[in-house]
PDB file of N, CA and C in Angstrom:
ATOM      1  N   UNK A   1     -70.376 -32.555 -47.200  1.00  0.00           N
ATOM      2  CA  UNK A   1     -69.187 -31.739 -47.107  1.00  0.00           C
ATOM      3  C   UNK A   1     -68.223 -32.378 -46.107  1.00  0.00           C
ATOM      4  N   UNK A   2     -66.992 -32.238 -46.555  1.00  0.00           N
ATOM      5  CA  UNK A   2     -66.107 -32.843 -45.836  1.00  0.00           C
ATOM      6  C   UNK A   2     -65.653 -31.872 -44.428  1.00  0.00           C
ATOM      7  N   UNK A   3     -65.185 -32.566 -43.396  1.00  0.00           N
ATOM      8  CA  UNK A   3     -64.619 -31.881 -42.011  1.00  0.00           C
ATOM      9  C   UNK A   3     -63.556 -32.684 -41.452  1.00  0.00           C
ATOM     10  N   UNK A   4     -62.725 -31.830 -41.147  1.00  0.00           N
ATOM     11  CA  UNK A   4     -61.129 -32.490 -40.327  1.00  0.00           C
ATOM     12  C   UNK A   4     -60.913 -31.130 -39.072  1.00  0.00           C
ATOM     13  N   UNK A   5     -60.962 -31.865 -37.774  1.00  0.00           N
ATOM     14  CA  UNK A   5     -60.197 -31.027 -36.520  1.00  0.00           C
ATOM     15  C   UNK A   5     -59.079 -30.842 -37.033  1.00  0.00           C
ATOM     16  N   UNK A   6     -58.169 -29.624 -37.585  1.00  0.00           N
ATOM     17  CA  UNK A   6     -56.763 -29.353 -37.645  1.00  0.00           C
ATOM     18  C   UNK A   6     -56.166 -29.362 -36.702  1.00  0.00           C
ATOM     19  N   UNK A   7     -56.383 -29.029 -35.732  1.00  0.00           N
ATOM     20  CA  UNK A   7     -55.519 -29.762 -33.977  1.00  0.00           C
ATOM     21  C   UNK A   7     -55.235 -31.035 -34.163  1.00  0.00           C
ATOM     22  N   UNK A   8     -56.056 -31.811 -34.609  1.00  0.00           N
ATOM     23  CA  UNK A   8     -55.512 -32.853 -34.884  1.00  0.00           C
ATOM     24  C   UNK A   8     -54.664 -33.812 -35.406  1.00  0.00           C
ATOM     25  N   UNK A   9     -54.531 -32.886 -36.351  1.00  0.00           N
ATOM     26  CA  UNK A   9     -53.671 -33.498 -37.876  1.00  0.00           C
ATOM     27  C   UNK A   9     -52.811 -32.534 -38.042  1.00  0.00           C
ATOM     28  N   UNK A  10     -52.362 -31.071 -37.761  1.00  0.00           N
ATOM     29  CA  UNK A  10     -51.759 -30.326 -38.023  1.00  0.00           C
ATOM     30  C   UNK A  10     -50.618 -30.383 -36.807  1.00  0.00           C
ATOM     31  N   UNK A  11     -49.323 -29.620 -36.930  1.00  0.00           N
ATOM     32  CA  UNK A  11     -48.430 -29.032 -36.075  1.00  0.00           C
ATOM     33  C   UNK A  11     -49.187 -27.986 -35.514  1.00  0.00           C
ATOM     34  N   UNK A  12     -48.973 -27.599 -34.318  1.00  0.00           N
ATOM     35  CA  UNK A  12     -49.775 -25.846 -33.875  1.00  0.00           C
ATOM     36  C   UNK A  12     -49.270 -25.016 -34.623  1.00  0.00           C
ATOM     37  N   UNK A  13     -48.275 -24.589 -35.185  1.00  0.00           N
ATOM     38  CA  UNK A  13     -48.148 -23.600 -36.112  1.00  0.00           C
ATOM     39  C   UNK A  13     -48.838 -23.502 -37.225  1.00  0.00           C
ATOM     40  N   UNK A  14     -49.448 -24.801 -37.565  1.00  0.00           N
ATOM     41  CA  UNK A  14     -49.804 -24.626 -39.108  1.00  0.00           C
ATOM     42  C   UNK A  14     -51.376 -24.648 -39.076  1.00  0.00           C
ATOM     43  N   UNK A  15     -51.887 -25.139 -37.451  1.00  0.00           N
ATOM     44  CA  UNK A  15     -53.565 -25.012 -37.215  1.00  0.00           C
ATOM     45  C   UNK A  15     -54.254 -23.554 -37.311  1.00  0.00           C
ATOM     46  N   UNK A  16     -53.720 -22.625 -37.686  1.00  0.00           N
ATOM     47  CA  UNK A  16     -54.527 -21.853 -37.712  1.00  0.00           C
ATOM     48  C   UNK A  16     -54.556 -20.585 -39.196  1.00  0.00           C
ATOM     49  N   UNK A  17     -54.233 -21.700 -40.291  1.00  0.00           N
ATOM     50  CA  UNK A  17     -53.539 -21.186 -41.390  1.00  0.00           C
ATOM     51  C   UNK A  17     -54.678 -21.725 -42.597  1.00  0.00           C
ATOM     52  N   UNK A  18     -54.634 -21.101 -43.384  1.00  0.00           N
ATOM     53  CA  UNK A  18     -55.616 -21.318 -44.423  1.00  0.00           C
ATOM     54  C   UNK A  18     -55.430 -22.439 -45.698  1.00  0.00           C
ATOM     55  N   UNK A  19     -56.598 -22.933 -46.053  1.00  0.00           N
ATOM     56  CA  UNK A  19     -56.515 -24.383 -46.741  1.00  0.00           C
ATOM     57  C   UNK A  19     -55.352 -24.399 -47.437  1.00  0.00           C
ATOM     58  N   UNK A  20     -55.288 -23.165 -48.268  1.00  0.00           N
ATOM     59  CA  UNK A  20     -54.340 -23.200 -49.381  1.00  0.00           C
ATOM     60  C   UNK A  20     -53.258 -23.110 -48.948  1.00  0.00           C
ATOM     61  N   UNK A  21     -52.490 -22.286 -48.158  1.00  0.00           N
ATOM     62  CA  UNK A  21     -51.499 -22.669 -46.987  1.00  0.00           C
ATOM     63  C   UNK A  21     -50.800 -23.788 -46.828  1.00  0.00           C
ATOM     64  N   UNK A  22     -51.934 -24.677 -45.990  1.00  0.00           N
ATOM     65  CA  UNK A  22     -51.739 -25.987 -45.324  1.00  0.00           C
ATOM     66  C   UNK A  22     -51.336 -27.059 -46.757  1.00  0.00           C
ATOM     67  N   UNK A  23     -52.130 -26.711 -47.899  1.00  0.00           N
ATOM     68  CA  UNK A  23     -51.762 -27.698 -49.110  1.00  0.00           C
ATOM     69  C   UNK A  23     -50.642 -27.666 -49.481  1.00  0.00           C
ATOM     70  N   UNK A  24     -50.058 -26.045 -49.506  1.00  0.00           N
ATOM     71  CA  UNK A  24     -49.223 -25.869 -50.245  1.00  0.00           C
ATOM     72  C   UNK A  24     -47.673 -26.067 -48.939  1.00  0.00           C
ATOM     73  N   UNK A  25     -48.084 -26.573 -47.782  1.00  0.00           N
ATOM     74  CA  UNK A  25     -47.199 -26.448 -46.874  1.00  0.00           C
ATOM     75  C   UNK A  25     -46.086 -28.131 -46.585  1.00  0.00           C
ATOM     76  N   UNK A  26     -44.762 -27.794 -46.405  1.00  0.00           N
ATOM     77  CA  UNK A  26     -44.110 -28.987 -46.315  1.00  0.00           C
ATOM     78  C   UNK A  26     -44.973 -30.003 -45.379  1.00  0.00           C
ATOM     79  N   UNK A  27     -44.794 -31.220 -45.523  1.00  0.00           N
ATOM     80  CA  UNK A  27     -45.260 -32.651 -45.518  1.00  0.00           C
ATOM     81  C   UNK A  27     -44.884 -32.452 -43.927  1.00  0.00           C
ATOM     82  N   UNK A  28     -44.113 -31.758 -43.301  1.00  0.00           N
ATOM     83  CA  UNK A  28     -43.545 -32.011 -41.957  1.00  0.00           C
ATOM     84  C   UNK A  28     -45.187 -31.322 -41.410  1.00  0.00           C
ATOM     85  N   UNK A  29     -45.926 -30.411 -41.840  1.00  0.00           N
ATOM     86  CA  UNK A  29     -46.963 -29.792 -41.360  1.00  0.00           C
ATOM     87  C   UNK A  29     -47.721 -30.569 -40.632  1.00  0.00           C
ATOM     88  N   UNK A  30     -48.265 -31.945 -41.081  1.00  0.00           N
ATOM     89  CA  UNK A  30     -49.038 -33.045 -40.544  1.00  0.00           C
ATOM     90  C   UNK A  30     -48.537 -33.066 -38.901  1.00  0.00           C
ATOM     91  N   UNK A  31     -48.965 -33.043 -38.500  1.00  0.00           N
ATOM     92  CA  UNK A  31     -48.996 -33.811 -36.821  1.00  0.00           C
ATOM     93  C   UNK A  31     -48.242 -35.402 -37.093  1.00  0.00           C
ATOM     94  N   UNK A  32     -46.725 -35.562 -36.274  1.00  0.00           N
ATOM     95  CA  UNK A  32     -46.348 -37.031 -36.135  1.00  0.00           C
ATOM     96  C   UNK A  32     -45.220 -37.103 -37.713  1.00  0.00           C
ATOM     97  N   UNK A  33     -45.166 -36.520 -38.618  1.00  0.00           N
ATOM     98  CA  UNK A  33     -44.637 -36.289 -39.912  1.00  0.00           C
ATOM     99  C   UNK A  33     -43.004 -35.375 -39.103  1.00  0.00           C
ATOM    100  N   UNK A  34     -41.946 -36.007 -39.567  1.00  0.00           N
ATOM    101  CA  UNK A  34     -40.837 -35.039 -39.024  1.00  0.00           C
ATOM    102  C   UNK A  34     -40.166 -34.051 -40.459  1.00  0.00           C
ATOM    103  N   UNK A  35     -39.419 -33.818 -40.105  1.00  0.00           N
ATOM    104  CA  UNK A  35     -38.570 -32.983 -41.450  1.00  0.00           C
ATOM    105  C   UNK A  35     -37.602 -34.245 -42.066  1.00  0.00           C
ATOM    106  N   UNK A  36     -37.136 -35.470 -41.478  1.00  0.00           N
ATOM    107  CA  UNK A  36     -36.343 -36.413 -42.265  1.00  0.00           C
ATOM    108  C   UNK A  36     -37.758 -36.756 -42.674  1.00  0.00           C
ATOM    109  N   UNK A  37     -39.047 -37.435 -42.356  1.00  0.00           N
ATOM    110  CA  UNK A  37     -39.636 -38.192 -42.631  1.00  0.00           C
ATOM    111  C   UNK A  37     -40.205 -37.524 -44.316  1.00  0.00           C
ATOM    112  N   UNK A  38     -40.075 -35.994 -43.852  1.00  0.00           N
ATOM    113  CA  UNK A  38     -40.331 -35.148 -45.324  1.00  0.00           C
ATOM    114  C   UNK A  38     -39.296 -35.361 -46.363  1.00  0.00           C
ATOM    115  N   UNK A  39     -38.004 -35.501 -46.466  1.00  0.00           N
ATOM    116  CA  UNK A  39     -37.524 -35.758 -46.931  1.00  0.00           C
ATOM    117  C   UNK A  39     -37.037 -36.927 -47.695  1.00  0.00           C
ATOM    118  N   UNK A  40     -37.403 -37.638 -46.513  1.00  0.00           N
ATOM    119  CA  UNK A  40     -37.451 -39.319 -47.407  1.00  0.00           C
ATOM    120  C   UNK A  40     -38.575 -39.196 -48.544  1.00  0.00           C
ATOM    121  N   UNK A  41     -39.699 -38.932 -48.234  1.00  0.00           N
ATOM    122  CA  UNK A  41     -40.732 -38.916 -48.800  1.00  0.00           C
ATOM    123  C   UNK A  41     -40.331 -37.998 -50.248  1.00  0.00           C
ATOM    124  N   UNK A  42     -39.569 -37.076 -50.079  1.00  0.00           N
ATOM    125  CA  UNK A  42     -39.038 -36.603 -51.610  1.00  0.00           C
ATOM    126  C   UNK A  42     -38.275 -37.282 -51.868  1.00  0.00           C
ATOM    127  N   UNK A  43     -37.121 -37.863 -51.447  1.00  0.00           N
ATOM    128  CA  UNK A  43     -36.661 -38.747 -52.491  1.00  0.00           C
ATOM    129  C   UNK A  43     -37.205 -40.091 -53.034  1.00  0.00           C
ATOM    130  N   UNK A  44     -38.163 -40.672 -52.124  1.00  0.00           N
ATOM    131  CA  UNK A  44     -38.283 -41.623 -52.875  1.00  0.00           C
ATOM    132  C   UNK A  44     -39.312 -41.322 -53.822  1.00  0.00           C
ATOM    133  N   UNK A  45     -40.605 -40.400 -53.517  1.00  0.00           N
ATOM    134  CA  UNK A  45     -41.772 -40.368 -54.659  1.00  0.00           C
ATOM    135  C   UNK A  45     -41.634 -38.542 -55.066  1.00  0.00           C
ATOM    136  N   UNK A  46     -40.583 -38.080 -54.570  1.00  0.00           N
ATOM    137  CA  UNK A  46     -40.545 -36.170 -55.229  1.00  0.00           C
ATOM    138  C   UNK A  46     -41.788 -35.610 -54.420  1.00  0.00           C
ATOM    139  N   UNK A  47     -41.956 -36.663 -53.371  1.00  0.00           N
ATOM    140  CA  UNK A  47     -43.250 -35.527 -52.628  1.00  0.00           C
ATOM    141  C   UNK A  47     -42.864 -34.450 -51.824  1.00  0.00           C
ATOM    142  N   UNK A  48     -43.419 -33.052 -51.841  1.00  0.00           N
ATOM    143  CA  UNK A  48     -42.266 -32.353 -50.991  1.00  0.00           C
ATOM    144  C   UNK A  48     -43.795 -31.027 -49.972  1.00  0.00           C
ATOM    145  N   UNK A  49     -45.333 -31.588 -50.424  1.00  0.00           N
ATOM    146  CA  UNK A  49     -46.006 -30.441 -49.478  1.00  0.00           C
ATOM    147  C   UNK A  49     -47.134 -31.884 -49.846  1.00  0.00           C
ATOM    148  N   UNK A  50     -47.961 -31.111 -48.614  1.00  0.00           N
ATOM    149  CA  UNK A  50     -49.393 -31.953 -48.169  1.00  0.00           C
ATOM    150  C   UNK A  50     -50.012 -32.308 -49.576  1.00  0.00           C
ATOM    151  N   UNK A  51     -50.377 -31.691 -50.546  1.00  0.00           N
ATOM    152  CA  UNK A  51     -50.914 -31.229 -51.653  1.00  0.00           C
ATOM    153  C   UNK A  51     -50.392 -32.522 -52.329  1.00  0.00           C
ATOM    154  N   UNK A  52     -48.673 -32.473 -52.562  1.00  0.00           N
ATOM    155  CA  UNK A  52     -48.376 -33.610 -53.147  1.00  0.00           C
ATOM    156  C   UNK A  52     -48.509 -35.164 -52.915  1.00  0.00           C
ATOM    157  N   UNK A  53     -48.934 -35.431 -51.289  1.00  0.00           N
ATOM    158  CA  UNK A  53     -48.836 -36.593 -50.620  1.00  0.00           C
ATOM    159  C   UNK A  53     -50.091 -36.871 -50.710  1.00  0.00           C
ATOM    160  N   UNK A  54     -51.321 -36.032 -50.944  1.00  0.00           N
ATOM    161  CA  UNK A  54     -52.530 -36.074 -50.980  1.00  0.00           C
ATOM    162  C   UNK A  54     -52.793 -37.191 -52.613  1.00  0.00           C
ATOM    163  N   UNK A  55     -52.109 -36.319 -53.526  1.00  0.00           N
ATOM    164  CA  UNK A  55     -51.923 -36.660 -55.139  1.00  0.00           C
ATOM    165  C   UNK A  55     -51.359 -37.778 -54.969  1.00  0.00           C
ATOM    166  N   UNK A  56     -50.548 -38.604 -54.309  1.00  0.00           N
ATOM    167  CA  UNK A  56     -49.482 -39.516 -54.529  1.00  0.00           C
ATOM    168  C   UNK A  56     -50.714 -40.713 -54.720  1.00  0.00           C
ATOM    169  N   UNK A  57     -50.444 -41.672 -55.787  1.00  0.00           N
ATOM    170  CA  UNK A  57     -51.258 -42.614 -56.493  1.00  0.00           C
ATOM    171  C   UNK A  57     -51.010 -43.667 -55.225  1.00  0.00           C
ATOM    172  N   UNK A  58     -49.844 -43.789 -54.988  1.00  0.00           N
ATOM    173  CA  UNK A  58     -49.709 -45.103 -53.734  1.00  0.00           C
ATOM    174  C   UNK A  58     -50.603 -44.671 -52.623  1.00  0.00           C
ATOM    175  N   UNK A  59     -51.189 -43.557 -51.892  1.00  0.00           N
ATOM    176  CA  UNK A  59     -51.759 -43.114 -51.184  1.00  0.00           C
ATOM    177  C   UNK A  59     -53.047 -43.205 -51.225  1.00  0.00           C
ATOM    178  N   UNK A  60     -53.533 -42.698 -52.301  1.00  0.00           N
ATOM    179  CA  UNK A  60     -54.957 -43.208 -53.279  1.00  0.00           C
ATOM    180  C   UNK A  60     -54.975 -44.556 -53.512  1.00  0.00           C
ATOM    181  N   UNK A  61     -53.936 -45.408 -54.174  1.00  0.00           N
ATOM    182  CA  UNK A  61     -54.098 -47.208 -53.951  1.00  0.00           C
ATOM    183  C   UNK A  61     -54.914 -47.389 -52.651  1.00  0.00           C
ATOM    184  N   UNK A  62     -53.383 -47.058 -51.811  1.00  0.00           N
ATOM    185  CA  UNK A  62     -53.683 -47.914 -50.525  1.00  0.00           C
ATOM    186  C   UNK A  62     -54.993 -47.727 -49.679  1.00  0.00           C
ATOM    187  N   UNK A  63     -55.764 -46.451 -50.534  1.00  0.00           N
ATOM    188  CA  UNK A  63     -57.365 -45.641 -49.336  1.00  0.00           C
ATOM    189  C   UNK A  63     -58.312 -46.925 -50.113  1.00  0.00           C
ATOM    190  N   UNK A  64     -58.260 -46.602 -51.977  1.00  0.00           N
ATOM    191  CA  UNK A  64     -59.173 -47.550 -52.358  1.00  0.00           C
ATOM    192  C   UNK A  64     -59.401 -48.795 -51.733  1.00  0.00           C
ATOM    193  N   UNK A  65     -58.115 -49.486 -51.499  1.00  0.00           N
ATOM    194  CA  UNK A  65     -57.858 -51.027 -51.441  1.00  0.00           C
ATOM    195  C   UNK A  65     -58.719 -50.977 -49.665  1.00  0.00           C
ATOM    196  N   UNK A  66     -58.595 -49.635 -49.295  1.00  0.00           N
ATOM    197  CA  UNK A  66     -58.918 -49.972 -47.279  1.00  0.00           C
ATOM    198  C   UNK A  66     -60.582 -49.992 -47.341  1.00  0.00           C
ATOM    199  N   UNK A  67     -60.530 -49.059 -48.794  1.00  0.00           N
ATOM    200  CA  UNK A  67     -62.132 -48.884 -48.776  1.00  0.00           C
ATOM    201  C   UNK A  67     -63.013 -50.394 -49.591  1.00  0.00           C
ATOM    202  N   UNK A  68     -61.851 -51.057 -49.698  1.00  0.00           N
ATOM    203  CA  UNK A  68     -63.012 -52.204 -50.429  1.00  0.00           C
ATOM    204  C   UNK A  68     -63.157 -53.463 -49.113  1.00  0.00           C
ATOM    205  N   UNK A  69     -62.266 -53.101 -47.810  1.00  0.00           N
ATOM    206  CA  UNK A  69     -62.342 -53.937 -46.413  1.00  0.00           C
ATOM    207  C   UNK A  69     -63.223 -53.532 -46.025  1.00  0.00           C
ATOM    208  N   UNK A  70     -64.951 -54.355 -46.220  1.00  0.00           N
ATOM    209  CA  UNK A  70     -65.870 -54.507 -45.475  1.00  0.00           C
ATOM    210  C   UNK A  70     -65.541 -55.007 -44.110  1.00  0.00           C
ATOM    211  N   UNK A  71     -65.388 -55.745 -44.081  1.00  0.00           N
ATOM    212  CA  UNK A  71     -65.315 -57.248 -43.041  1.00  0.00           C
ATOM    213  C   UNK A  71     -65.388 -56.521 -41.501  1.00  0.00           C
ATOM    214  N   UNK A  72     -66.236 -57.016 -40.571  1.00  0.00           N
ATOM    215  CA  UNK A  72     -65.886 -56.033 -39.322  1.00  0.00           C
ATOM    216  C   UNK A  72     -64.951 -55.752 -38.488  1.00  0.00           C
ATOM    217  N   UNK A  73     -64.650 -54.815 -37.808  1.00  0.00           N
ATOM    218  CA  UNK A  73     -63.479 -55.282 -36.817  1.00  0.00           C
ATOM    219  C   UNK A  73     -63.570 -55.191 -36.002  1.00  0.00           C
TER     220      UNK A  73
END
């Protein structure tokens, strides 16, 4: 089963809010994510909540491609 500290990754407003919430919540929700940075992010790929940035295929590329870097560091 999967686990994430939401203090971590979340804004404080949005740490204490429920999964479906947080999915369905603008991209600015992330911790370090601003409201332009949300917005760029819709215009260039129409991403506009966590849910969608999660789905975004370039996002999924770029995890596969990190997950095939064995090599140590």
């Amino acid at each position: 089963m999967a686990s994430i500290d939401l203090d971590k990754v979340l804004d404080k407003a949005w740490a204490d809010k429920s999964l479906p919430e947080i999915l369905g919540a603008p991209v600015a929700a992330l911790k370090g994510v601003s409201d332009r940075d949300g917005e760029l992010l819709q215009e260039a790929f129409g991403v506009k909540t966590v849910s969608d940035l999660a789905e975004l295929k370039y996002a999924r590329w770029a995890q596969a491609l990190a997950a095939l870097d064995v090599a140590p560091k």
